[in-house]
N, C-alpha and C. Protein backbone atom coordinates (compact mmCIF):
# COMPACT_ATOMS: atom_id res chain seq x y z
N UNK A 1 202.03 -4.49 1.00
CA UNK A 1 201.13 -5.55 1.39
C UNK A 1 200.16 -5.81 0.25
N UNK A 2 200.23 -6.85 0.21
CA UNK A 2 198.72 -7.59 -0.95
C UNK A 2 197.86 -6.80 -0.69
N UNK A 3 197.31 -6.47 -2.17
CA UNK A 3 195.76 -5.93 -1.32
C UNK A 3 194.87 -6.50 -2.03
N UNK A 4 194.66 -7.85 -1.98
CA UNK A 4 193.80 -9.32 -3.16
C UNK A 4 193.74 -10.56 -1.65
N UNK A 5 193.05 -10.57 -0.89
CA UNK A 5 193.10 -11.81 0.06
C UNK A 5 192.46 -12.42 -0.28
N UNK A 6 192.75 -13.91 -0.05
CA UNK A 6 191.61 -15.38 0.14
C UNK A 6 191.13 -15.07 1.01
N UNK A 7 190.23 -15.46 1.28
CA UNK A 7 188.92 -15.32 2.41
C UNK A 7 189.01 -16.52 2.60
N UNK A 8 188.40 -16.56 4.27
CA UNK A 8 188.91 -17.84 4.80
C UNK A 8 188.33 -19.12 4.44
N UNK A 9 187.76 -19.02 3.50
CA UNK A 9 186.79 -20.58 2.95
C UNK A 9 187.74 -20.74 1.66
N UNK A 10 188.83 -19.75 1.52
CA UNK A 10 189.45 -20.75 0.61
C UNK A 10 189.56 -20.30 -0.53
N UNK A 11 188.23 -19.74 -1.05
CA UNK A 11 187.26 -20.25 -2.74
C UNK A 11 187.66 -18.73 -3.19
N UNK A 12 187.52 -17.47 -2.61
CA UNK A 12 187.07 -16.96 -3.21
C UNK A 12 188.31 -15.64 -2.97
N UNK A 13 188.33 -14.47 -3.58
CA UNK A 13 188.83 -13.14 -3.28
C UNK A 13 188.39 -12.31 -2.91
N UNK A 14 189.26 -11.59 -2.28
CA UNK A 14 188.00 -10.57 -1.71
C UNK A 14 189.22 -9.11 -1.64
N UNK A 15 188.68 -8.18 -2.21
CA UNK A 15 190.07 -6.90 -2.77
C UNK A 15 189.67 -5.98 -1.47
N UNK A 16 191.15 -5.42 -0.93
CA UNK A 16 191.31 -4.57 0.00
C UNK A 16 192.82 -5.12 0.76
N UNK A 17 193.12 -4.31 1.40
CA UNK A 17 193.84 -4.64 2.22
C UNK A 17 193.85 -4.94 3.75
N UNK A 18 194.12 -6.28 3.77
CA UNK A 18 193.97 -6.74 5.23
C UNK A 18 193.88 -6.21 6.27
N UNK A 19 195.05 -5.76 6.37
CA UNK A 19 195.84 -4.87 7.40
C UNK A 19 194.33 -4.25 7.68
N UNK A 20 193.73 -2.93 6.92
CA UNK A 20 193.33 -2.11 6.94
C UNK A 20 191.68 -2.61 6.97
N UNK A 21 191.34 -4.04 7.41
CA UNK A 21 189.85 -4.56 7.29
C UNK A 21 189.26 -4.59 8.20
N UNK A 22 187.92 -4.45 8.77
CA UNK A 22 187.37 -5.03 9.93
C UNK A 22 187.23 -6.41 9.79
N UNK A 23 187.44 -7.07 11.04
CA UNK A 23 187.57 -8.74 11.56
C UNK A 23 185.98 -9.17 11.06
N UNK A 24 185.17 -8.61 10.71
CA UNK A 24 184.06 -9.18 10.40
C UNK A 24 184.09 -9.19 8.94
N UNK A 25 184.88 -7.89 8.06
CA UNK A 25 184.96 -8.30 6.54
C UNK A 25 185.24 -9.58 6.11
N UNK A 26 186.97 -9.52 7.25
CA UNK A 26 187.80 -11.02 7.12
C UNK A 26 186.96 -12.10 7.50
N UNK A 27 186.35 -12.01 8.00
CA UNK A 27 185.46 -13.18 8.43
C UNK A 27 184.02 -13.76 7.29
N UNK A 28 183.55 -12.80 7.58
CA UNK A 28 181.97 -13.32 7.00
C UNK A 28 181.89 -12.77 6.06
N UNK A 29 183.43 -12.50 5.01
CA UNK A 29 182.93 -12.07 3.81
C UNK A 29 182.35 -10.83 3.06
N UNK A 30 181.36 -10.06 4.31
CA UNK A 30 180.62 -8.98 3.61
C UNK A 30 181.59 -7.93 3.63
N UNK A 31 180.36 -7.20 2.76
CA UNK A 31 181.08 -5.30 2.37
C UNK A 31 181.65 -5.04 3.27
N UNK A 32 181.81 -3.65 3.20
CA UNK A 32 181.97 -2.30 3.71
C UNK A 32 180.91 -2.08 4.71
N UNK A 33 180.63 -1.11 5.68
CA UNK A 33 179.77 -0.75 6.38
C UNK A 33 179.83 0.10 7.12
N UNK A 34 179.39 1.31 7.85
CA UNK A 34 179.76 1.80 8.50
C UNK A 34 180.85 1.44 9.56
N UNK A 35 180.37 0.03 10.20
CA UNK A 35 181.31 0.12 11.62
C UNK A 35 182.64 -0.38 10.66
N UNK A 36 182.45 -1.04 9.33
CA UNK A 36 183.89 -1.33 9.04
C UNK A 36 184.66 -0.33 8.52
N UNK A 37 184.02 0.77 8.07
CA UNK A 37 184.60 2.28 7.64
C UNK A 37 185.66 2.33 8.86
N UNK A 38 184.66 2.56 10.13
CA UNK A 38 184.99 3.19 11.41
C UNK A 38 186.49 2.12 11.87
N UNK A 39 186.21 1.27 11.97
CA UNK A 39 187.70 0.06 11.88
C UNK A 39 189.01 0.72 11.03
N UNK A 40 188.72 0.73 9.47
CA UNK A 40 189.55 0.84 8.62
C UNK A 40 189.93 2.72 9.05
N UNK A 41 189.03 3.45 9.70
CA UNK A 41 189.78 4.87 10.20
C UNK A 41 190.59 4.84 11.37
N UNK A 42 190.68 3.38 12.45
CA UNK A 42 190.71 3.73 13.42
C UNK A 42 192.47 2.94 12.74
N UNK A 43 192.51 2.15 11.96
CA UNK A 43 193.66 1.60 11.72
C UNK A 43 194.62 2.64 10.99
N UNK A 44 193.85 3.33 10.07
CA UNK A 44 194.86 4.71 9.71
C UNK A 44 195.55 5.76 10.42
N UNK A 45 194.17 5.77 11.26
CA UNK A 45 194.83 7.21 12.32
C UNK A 45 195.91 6.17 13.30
N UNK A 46 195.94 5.16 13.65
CA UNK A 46 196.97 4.31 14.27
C UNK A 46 198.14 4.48 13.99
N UNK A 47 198.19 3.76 12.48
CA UNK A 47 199.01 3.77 11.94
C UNK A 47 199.78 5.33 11.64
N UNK A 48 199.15 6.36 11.22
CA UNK A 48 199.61 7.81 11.13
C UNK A 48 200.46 8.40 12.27
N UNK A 49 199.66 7.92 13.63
CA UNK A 49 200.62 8.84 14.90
C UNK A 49 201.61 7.98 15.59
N UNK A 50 201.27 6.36 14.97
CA UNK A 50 202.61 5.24 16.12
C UNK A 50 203.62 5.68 14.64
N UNK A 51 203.70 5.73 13.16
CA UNK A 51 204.48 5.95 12.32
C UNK A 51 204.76 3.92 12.24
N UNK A 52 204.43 3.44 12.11
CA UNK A 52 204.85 1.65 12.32
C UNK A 52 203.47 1.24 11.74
N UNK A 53 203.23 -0.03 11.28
CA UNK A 53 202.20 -0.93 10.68
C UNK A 53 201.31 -0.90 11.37
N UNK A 54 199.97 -1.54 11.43
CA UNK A 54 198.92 -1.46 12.57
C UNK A 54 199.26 -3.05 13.33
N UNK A 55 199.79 -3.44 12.36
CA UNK A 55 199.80 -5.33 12.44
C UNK A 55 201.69 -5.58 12.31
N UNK A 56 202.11 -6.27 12.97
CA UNK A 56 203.60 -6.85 12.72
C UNK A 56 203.40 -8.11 12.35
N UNK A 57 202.70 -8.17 11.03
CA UNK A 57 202.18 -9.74 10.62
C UNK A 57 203.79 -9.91 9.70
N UNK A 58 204.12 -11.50 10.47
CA UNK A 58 206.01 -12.29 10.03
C UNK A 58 205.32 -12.26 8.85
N UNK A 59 206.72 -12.24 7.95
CA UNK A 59 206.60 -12.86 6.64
C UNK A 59 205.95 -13.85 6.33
N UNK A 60 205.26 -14.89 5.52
CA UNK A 60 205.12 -16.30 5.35
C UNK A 60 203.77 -16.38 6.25
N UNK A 61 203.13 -15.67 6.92
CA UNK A 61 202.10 -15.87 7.73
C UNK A 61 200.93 -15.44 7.01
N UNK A 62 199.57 -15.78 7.46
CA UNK A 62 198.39 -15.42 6.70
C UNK A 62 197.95 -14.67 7.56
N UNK A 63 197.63 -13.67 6.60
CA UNK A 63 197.26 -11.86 7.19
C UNK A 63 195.90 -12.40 8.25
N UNK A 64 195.02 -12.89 7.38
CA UNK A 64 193.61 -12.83 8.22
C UNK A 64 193.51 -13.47 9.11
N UNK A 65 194.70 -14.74 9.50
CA UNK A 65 194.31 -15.75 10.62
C UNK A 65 195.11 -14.83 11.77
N UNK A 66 196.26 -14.09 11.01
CA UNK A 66 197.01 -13.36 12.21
C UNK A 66 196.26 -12.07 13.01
N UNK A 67 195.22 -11.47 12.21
CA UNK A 67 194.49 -10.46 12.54
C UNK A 67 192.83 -10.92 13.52
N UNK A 68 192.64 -12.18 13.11
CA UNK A 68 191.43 -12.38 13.92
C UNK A 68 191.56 -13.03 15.31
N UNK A 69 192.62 -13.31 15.04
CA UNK A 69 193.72 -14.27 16.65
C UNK A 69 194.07 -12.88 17.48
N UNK A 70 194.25 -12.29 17.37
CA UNK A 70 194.92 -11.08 18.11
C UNK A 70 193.80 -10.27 18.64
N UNK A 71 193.73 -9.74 19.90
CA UNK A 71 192.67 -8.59 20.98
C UNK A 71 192.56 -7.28 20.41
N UNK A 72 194.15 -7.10 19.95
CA UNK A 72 194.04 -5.79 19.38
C UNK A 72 195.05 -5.10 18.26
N UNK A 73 195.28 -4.76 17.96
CA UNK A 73 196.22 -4.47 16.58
C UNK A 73 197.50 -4.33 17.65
N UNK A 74 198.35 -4.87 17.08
CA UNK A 74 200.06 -4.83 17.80
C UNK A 74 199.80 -3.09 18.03
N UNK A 75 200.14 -2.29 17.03
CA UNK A 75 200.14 -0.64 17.45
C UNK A 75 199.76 0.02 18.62
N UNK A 76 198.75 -0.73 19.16
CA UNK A 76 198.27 -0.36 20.03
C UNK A 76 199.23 -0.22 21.63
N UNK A 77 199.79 -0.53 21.75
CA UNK A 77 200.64 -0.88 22.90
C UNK A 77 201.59 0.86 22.60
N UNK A 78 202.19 0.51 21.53
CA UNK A 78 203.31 1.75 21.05
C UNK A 78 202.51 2.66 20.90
N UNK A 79 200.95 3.18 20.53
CA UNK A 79 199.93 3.72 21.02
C UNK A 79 200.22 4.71 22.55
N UNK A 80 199.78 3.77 23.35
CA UNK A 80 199.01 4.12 24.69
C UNK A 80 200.53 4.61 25.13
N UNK A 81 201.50 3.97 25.39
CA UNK A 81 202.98 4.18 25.67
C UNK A 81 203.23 6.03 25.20
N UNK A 82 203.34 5.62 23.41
CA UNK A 82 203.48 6.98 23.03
C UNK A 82 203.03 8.46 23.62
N UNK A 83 201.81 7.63 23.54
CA UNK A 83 200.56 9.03 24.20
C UNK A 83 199.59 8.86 25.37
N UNK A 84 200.44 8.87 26.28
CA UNK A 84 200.07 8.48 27.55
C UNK A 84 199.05 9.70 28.28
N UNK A 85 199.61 10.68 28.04
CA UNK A 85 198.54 11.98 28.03
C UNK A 85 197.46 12.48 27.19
N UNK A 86 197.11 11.67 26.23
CA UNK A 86 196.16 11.93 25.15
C UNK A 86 194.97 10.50 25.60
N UNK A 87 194.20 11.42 26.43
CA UNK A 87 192.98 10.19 26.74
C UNK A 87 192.31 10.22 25.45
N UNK A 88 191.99 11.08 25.00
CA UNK A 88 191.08 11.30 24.16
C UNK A 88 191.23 10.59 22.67
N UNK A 89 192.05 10.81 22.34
CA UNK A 89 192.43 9.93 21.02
C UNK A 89 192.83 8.03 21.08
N UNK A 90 193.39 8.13 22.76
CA UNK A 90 193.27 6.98 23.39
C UNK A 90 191.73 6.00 23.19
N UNK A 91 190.66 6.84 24.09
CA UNK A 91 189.26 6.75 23.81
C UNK A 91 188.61 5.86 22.42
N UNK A 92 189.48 7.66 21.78
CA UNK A 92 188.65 7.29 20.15
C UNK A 92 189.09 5.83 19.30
N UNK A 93 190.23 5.34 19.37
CA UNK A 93 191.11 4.21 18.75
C UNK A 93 190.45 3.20 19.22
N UNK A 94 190.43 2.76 20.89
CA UNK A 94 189.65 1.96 21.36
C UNK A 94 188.40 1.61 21.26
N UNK A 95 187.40 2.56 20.76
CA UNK A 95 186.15 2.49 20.66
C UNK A 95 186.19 2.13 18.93
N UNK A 96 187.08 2.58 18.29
CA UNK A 96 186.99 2.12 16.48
C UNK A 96 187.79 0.60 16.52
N UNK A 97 188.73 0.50 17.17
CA UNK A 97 189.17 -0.70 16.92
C UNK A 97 188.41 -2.47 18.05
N UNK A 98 187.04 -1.64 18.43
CA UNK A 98 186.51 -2.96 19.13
C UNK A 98 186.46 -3.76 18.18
N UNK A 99 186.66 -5.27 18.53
CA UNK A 99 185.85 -6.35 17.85
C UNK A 99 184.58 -6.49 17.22
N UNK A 100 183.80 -6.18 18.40
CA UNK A 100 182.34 -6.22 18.60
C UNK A 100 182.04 -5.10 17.73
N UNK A 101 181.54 -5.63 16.84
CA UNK A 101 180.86 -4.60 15.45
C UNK A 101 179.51 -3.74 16.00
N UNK A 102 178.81 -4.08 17.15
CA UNK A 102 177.60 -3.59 17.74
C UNK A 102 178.15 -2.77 18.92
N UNK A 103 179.48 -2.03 19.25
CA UNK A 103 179.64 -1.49 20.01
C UNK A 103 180.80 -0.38 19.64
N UNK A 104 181.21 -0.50 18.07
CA UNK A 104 181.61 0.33 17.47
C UNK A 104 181.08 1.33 16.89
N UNK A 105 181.59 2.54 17.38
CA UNK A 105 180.34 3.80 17.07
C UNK A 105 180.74 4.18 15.90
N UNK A 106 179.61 5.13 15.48
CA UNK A 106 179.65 5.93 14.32
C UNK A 106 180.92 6.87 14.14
N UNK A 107 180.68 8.10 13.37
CA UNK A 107 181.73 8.75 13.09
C UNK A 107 181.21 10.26 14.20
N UNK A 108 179.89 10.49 14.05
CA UNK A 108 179.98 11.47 14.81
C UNK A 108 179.66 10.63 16.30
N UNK A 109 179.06 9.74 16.73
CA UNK A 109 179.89 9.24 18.12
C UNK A 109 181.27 9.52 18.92
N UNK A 110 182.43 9.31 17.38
CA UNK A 110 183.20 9.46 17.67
C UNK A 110 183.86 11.12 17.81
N UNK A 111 183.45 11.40 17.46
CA UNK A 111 183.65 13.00 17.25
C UNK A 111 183.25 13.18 18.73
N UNK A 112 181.87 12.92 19.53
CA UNK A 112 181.38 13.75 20.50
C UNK A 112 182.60 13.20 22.02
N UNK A 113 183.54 12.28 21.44
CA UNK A 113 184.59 12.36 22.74
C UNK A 113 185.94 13.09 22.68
N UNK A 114 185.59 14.37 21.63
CA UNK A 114 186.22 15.55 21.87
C UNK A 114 185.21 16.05 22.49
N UNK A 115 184.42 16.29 22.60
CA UNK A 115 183.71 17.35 23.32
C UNK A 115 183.66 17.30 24.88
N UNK A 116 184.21 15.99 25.39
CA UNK A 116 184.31 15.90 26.59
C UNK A 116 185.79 16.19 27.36
């Protein structure tokens, strides 16, 4: 996968890989940030235990319009299926892969739903 996107105004580049961005990078342009750290971990560890892409973005399609249109990363389904007995990592994915950048927790947030 590219890892050089247009950003959606067109003009400009912006380096990383899609796949692996929070919907607010793709969007409004800015950095890195914590909750987009927490995004880009929740898409690795996804990607690591389904063994498959986070995104089944077709050929010929644009990564960022296909990623901000969608509720939740395709993986997710082959996810919950896979590991139907694993609330917990269930939990953790769901809470890194929200939309809502103000309801995506930190890293030790995420940590404290092992402890439960």
């Amino acid at each position: 996968m590219n890892t050089m996107v247009t950003t959606s105004d067109g003009k400009s580049m912006q380096p990383g890989t899609p796949s692996y961005q929070a919907p607010e990078v793709l969007l409004d342009h800015k950095g890195g940030s914590i909750p987009s750290d927490i995004w880009s971990l929740g898409c690795t560890i996804l990607e690591l235990f389904t063994e498959v892409p986070v995104w089944g973005i077709p050929p010929d399609t644009d990564p960022v319009m296909y990623i901000i249109t969608r509720k939740q990363p395709d993986a997710m389904e082959l996810f919950a299926t896979k590991f139907t007995d694993n609330y917990i990592m269930t939990k953790m994915l769901y809470m890194a892969l929200n939309y809502d950048i103000n309801k995506r927790p930190n890293a030790l947030e995420m940590l404290k739903v092992f402890e439960t």
